[in-house]
PDB file of N, CA and C in Angstrom:
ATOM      1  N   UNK A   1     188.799  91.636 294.986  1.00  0.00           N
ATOM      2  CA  UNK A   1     188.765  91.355 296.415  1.00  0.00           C
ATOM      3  C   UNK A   1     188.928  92.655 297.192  1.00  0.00           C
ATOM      4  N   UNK A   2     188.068  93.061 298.401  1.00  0.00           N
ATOM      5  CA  UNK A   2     187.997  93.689 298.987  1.00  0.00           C
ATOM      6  C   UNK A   2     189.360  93.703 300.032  1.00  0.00           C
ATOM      7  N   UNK A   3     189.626  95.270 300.260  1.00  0.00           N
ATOM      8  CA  UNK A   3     190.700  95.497 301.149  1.00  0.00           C
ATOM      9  C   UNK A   3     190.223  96.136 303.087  1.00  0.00           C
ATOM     10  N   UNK A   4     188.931  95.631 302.550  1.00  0.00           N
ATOM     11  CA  UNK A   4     188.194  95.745 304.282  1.00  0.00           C
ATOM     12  C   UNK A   4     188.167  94.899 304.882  1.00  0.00           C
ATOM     13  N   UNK A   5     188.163  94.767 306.032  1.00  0.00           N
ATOM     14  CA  UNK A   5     187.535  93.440 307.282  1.00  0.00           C
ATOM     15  C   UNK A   5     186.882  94.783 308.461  1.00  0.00           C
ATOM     16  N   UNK A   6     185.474  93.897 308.379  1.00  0.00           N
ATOM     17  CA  UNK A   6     184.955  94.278 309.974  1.00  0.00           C
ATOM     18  C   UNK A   6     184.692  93.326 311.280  1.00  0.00           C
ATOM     19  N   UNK A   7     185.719  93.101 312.296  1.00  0.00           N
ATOM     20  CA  UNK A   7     185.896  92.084 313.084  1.00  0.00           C
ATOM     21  C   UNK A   7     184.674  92.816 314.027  1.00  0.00           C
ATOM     22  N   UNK A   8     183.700  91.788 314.810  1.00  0.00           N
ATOM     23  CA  UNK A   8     182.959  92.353 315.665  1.00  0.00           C
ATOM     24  C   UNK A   8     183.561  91.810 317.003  1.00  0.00           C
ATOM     25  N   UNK A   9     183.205  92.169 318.294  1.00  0.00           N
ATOM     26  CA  UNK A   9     184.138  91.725 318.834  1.00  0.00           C
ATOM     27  C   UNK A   9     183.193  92.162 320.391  1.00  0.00           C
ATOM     28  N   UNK A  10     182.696  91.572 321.323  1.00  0.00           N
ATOM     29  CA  UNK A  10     181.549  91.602 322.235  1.00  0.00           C
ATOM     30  C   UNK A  10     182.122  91.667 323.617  1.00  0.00           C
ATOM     31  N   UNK A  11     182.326  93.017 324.417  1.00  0.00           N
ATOM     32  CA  UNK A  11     183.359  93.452 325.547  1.00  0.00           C
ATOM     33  C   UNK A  11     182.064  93.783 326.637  1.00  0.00           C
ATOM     34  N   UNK A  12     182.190  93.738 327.963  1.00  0.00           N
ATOM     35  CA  UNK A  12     181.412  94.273 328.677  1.00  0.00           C
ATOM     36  C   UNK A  12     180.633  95.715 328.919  1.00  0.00           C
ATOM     37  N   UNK A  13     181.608  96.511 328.062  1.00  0.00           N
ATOM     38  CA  UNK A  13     181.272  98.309 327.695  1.00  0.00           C
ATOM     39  C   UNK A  13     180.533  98.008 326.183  1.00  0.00           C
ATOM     40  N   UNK A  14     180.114  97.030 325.591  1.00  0.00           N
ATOM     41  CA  UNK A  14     179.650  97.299 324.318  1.00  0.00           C
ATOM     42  C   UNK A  14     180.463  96.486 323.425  1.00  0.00           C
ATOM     43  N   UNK A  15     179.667  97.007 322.070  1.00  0.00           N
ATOM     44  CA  UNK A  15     180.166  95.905 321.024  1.00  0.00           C
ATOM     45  C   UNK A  15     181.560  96.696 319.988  1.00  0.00           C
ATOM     46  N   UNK A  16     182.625  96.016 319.742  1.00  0.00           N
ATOM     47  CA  UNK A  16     183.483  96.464 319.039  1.00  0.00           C
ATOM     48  C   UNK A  16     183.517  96.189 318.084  1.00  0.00           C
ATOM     49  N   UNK A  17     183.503  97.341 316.794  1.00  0.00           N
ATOM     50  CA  UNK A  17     183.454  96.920 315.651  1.00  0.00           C
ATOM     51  C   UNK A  17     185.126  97.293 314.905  1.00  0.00           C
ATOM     52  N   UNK A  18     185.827  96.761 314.975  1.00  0.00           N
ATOM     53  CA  UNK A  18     187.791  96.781 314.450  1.00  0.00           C
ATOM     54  C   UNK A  18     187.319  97.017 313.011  1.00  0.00           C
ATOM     55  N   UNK A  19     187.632  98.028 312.539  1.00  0.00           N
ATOM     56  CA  UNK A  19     187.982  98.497 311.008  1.00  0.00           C
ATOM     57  C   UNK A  19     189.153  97.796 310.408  1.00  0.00           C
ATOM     58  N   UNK A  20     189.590  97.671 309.615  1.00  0.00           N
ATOM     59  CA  UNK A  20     190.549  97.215 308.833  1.00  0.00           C
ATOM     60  C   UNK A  20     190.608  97.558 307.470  1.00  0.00           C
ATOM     61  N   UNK A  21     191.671  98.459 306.995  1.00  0.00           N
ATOM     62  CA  UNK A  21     192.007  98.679 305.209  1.00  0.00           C
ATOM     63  C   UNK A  21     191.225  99.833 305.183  1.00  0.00           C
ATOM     64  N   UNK A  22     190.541 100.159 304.173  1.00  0.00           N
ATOM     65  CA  UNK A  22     189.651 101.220 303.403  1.00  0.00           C
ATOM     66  C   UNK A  22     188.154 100.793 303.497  1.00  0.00           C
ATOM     67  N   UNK A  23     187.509 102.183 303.379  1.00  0.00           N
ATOM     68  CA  UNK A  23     185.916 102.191 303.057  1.00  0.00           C
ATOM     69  C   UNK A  23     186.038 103.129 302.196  1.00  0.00           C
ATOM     70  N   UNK A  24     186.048 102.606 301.070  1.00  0.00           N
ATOM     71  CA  UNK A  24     185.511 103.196 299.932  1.00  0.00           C
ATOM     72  C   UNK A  24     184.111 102.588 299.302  1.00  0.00           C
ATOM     73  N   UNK A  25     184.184 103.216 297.689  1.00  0.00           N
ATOM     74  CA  UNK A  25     183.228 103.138 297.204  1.00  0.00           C
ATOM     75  C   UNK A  25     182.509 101.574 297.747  1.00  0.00           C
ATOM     76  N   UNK A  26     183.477 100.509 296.995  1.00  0.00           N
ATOM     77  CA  UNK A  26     183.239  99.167 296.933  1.00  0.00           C
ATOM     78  C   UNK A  26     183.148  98.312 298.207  1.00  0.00           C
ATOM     79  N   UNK A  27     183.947  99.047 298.955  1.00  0.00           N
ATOM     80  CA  UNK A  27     183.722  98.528 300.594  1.00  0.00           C
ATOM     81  C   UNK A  27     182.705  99.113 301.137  1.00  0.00           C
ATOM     82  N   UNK A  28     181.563 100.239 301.235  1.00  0.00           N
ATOM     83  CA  UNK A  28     180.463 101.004 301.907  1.00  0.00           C
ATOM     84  C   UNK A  28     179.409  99.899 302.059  1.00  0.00           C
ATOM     85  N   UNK A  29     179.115  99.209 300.857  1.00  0.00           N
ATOM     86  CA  UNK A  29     178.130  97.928 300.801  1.00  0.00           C
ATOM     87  C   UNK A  29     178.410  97.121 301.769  1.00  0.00           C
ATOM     88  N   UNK A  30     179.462  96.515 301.844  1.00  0.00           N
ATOM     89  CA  UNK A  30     180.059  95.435 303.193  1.00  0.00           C
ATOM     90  C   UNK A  30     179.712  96.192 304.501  1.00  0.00           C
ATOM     91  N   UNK A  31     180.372  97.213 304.791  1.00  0.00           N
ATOM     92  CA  UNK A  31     180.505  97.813 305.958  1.00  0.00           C
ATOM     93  C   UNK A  31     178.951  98.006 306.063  1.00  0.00           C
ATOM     94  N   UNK A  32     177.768  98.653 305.828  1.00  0.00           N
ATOM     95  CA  UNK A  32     176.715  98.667 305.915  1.00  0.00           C
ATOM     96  C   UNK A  32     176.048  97.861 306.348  1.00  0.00           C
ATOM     97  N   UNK A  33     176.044  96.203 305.684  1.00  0.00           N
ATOM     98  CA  UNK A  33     175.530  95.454 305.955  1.00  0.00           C
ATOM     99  C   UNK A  33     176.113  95.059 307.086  1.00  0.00           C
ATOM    100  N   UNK A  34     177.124  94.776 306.997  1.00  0.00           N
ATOM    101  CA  UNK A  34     177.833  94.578 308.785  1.00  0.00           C
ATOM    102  C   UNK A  34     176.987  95.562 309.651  1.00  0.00           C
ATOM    103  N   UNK A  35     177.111  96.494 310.220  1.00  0.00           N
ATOM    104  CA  UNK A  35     176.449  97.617 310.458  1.00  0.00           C
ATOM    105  C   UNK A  35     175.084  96.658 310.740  1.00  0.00           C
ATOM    106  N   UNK A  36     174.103  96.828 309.962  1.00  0.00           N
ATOM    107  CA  UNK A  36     172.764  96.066 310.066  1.00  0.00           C
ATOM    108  C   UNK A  36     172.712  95.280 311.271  1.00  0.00           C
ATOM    109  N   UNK A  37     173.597  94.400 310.704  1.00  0.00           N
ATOM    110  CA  UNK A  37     173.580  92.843 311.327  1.00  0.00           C
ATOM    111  C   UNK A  37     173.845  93.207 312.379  1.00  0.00           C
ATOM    112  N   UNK A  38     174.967  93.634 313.491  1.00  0.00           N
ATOM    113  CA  UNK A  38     174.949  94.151 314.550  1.00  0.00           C
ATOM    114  C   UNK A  38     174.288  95.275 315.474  1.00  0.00           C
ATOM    115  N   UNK A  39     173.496  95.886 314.562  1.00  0.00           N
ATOM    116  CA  UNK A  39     172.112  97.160 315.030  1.00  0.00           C
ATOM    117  C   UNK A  39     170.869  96.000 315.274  1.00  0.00           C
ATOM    118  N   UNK A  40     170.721  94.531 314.762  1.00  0.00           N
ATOM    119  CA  UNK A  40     169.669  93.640 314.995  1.00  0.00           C
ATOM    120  C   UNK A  40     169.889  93.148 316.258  1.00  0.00           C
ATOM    121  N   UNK A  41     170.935  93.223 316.965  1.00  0.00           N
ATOM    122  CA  UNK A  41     171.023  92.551 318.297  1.00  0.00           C
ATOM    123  C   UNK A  41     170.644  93.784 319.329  1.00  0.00           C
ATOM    124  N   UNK A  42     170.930  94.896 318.910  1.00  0.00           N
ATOM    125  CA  UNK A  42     170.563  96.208 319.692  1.00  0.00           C
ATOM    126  C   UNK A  42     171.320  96.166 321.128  1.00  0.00           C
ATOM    127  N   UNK A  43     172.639  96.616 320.725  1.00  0.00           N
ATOM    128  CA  UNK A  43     173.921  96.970 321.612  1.00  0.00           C
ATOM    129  C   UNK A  43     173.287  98.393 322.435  1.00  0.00           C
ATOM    130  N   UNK A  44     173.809  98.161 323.401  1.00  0.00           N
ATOM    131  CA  UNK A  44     173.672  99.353 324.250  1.00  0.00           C
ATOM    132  C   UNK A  44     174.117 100.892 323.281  1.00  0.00           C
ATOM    133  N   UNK A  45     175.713 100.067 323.103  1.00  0.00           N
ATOM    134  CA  UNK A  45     176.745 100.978 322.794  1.00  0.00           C
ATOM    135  C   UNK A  45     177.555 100.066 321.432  1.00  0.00           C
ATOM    136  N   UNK A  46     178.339 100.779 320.788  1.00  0.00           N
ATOM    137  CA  UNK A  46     178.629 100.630 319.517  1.00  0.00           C
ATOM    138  C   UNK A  46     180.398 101.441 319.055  1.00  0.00           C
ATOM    139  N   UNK A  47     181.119 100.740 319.516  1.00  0.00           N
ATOM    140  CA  UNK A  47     182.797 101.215 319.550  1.00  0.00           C
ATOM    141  C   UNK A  47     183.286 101.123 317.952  1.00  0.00           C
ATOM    142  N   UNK A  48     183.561 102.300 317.154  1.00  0.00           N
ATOM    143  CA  UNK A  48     184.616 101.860 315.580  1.00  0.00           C
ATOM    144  C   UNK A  48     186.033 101.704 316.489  1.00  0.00           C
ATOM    145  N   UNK A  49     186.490 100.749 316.192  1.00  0.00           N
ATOM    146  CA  UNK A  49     188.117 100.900 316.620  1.00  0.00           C
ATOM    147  C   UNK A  49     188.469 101.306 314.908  1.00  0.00           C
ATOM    148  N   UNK A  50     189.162 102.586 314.951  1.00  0.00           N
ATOM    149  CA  UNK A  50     189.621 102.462 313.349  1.00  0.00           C
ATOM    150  C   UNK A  50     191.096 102.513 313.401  1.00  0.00           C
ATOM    151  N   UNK A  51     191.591 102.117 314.510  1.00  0.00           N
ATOM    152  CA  UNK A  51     193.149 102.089 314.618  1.00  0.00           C
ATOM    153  C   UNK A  51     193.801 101.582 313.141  1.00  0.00           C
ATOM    154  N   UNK A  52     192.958 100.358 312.768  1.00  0.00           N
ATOM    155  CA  UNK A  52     193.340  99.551 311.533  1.00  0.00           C
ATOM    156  C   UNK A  52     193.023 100.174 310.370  1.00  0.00           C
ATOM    157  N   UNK A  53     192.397 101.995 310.426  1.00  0.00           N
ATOM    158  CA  UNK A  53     191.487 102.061 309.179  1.00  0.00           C
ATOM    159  C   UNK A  53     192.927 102.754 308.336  1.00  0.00           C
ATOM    160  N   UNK A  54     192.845 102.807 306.732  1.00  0.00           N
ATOM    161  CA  UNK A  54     193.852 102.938 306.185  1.00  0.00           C
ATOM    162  C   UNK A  54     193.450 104.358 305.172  1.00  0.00           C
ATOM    163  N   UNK A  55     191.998 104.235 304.786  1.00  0.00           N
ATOM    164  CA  UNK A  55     191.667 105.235 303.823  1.00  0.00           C
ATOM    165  C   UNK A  55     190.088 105.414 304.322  1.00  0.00           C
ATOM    166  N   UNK A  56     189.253 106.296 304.284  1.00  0.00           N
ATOM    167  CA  UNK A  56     188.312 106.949 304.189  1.00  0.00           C
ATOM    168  C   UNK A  56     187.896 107.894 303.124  1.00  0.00           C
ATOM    169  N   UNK A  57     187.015 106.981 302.524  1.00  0.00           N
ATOM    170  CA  UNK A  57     186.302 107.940 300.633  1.00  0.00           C
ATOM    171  C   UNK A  57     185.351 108.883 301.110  1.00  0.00           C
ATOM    172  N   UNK A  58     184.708 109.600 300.482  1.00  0.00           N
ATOM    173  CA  UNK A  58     183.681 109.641 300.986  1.00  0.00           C
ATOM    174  C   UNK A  58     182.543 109.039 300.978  1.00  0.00           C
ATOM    175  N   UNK A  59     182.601 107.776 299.826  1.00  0.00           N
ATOM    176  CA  UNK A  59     181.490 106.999 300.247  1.00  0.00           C
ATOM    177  C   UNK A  59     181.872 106.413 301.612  1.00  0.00           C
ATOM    178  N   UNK A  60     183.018 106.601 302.480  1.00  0.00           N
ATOM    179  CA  UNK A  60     182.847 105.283 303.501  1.00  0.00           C
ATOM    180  C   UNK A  60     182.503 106.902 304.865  1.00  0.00           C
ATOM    181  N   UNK A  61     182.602 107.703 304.064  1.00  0.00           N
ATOM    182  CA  UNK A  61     182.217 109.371 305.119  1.00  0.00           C
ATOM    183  C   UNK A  61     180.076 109.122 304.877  1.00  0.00           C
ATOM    184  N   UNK A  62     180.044 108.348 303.892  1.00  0.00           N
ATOM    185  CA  UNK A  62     178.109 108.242 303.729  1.00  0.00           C
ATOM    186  C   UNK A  62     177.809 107.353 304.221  1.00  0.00           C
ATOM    187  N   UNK A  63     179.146 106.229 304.227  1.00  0.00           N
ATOM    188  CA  UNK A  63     178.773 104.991 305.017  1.00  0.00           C
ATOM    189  C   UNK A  63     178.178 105.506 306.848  1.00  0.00           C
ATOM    190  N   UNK A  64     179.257 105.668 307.351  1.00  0.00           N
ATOM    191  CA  UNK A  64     179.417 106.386 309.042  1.00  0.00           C
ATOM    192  C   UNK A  64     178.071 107.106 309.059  1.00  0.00           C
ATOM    193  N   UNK A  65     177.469 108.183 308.008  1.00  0.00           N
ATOM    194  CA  UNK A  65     176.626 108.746 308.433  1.00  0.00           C
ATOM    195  C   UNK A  65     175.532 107.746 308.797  1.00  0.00           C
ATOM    196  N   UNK A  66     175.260 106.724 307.697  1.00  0.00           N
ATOM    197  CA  UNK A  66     174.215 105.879 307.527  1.00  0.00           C
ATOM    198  C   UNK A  66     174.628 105.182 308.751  1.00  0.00           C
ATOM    199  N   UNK A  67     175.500 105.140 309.254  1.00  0.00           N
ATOM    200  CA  UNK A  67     175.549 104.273 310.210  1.00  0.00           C
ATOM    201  C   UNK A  67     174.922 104.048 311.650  1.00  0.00           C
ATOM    202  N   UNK A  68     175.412 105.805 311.962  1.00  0.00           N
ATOM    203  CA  UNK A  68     174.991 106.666 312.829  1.00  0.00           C
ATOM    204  C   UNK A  68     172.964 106.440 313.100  1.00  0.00           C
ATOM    205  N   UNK A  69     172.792 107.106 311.259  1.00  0.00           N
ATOM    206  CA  UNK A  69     171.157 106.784 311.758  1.00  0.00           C
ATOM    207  C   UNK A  69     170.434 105.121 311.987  1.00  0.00           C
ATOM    208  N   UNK A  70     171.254 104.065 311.298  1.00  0.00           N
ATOM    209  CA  UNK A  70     171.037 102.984 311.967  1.00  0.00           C
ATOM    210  C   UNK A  70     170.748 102.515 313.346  1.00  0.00           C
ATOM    211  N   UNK A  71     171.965 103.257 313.821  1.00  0.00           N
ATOM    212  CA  UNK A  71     171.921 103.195 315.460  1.00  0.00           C
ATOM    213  C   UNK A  71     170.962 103.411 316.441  1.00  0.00           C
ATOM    214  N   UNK A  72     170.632 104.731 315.792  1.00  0.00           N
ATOM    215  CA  UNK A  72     170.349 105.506 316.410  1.00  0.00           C
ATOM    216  C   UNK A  72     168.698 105.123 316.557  1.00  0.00           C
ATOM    217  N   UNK A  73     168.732 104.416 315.536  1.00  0.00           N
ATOM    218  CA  UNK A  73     167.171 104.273 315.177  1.00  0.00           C
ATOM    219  C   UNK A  73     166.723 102.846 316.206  1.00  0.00           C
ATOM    220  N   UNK A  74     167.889 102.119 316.959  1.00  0.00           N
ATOM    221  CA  UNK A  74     167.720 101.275 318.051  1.00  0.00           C
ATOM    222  C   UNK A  74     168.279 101.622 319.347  1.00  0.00           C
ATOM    223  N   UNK A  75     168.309 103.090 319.435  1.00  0.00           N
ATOM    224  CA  UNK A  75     168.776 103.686 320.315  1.00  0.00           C
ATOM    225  C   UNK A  75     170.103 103.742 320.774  1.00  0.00           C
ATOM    226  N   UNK A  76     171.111 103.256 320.214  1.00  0.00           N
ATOM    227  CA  UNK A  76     172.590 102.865 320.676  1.00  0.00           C
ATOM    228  C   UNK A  76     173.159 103.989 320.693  1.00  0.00           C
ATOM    229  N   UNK A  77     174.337 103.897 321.356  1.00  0.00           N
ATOM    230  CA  UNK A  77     175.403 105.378 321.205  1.00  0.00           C
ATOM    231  C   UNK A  77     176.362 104.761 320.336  1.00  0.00           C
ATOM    232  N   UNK A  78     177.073 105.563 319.745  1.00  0.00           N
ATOM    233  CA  UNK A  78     178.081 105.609 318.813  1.00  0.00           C
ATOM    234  C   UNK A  78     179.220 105.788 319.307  1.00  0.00           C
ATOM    235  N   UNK A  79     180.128 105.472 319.584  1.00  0.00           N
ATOM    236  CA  UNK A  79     181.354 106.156 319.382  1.00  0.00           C
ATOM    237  C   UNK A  79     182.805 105.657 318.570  1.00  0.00           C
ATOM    238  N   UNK A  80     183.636 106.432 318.267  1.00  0.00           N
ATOM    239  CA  UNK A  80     184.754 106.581 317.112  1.00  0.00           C
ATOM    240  C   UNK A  80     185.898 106.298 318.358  1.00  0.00           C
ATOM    241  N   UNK A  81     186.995 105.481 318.034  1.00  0.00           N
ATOM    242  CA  UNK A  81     187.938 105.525 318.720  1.00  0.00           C
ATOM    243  C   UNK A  81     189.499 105.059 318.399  1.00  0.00           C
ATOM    244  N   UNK A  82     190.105 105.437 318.136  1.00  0.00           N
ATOM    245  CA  UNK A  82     191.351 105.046 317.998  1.00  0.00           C
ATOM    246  C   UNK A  82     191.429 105.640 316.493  1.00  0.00           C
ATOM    247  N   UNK A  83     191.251 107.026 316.145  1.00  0.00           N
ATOM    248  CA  UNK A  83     191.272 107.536 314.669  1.00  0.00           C
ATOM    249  C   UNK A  83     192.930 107.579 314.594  1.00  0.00           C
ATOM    250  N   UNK A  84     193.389 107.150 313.331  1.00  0.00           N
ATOM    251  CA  UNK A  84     194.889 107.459 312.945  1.00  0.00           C
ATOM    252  C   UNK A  84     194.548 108.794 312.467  1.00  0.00           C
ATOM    253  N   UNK A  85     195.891 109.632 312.201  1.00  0.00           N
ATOM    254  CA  UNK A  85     195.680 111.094 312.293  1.00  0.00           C
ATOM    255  C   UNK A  85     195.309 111.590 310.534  1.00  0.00           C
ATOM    256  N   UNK A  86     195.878 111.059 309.569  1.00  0.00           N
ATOM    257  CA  UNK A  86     194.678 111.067 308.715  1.00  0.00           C
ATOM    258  C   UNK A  86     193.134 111.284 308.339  1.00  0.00           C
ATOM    259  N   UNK A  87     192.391 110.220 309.013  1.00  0.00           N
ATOM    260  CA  UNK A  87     191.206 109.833 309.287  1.00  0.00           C
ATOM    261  C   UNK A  87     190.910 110.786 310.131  1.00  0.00           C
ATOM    262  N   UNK A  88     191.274 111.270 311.218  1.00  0.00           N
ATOM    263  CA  UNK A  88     191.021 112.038 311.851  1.00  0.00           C
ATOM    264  C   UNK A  88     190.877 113.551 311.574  1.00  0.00           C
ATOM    265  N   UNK A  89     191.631 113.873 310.669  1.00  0.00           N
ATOM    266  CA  UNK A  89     191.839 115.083 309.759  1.00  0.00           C
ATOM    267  C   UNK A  89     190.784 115.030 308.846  1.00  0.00           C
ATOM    268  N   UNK A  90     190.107 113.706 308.366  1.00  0.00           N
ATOM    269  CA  UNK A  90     188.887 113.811 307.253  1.00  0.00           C
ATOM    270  C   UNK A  90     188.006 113.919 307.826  1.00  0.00           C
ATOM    271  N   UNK A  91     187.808 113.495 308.576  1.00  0.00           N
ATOM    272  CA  UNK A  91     186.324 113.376 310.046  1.00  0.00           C
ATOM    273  C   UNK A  91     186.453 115.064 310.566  1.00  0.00           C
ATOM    274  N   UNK A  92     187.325 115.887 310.648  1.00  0.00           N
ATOM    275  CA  UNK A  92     187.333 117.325 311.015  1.00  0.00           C
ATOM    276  C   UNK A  92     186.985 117.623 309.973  1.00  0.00           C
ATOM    277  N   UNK A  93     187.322 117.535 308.739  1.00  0.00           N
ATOM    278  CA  UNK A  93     187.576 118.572 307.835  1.00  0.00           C
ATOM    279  C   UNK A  93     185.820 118.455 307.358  1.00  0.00           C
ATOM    280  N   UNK A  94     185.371 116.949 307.278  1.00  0.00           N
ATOM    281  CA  UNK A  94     183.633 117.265 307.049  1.00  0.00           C
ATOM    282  C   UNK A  94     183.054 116.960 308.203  1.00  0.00           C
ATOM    283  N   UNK A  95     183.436 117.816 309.427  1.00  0.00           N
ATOM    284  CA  UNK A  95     182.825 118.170 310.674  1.00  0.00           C
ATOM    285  C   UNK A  95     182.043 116.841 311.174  1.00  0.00           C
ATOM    286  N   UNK A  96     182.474 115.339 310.855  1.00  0.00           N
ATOM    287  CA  UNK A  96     181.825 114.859 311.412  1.00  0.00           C
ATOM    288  C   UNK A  96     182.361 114.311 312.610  1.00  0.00           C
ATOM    289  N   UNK A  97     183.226 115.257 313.224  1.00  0.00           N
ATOM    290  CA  UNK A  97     183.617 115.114 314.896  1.00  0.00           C
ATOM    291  C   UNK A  97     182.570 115.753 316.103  1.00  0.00           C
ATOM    292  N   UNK A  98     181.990 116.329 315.183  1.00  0.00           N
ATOM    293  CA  UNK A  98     180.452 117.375 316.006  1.00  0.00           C
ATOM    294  C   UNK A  98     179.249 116.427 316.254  1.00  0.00           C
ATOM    295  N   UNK A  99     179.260 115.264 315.129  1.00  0.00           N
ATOM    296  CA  UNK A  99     178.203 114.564 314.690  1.00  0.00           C
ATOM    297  C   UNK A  99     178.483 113.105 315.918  1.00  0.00           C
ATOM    298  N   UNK A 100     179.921 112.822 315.712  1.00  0.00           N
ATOM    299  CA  UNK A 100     180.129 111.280 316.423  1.00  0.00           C
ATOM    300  C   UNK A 100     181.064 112.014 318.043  1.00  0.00           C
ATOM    301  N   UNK A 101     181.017 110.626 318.852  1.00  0.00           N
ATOM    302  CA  UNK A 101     181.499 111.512 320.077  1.00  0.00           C
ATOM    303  C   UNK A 101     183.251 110.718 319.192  1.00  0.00           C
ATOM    304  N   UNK A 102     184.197 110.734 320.184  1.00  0.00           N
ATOM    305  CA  UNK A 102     185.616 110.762 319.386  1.00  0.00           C
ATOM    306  C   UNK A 102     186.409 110.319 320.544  1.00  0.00           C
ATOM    307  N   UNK A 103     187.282 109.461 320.948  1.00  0.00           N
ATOM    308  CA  UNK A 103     187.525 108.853 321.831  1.00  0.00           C
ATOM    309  C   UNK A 103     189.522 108.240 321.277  1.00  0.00           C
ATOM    310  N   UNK A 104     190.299 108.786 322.072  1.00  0.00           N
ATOM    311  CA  UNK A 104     191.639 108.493 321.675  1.00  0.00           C
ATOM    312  C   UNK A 104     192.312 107.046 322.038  1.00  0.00           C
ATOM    313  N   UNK A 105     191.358 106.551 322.169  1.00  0.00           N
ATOM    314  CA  UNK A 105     191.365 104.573 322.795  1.00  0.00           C
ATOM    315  C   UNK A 105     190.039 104.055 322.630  1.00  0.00           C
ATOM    316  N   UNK A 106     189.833 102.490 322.446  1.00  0.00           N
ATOM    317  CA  UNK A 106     188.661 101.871 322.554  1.00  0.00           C
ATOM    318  C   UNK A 106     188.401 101.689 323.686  1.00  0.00           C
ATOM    319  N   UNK A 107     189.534 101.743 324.966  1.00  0.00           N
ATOM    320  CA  UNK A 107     189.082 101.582 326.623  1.00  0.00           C
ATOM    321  C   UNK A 107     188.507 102.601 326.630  1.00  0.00           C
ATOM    322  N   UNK A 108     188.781 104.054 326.403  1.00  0.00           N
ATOM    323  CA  UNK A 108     188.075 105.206 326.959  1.00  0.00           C
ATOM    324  C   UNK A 108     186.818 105.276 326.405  1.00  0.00           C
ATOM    325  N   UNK A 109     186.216 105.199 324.892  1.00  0.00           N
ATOM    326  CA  UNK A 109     185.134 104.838 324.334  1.00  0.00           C
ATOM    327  C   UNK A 109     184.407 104.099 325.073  1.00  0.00           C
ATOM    328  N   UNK A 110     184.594 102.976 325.996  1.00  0.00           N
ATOM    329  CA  UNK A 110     184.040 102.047 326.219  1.00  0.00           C
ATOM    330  C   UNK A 110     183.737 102.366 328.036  1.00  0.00           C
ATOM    331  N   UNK A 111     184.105 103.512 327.825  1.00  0.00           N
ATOM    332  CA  UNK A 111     184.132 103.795 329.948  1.00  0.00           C
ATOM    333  C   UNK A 111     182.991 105.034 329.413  1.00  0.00           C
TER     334      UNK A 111
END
């Protein structure tokens, strides 16, 4: 059994996607397809709350990328918000704070 949940969650600034547990190896598949399924409705905008996130592999660092070009490929913006300081330290350390915009709340993400 998986230690992920992706709650989606539909706010007037865009769609919230609440992380929960780890994206690792075995969780990247879930999270992806989640991902999909919400790039088919074609959100303006696209919020990670990862307040809840616990671990980041780097498959769930290939997940985000893939995620990114999902998006992107229906034009949406991305943004990261509520990184615990961990996560936040892995997202610097493979520069993908250059790549996603980075937001210290899901209100501010969402303004």
């Amino acid at each position: 059994m998986s230690a992920f949940q992706c709650e989606v969650e539909q706010q007037s600034g865009g769609t919230i996607l609440k992380l929960v547990g780890q994206i690792g190896l075995a969780e990247a598949e879930e999270f992806d397809r989640q991902c999909r399924r919400v790039a088919e409705s074609r959100p303006a905008r696209v919020v990670l709350d990862m307040s809840g996130l616990t671990m980041l592999s780097s498959a769930g660092i290939g997940a985000l990328l893939r995620l990114q070009k999902t998006f992107a490929s229906v034009q949406c913006a991305v943004r990261l918000a509520a990184l615990p300081a961990e996560i936040a330290q892995i997202l610097e350390l493979s520069r993908l704070t250059s790549v996603f915009t980075v937001a210290p709340t899901v209100a501010d993400a969402l303004n």
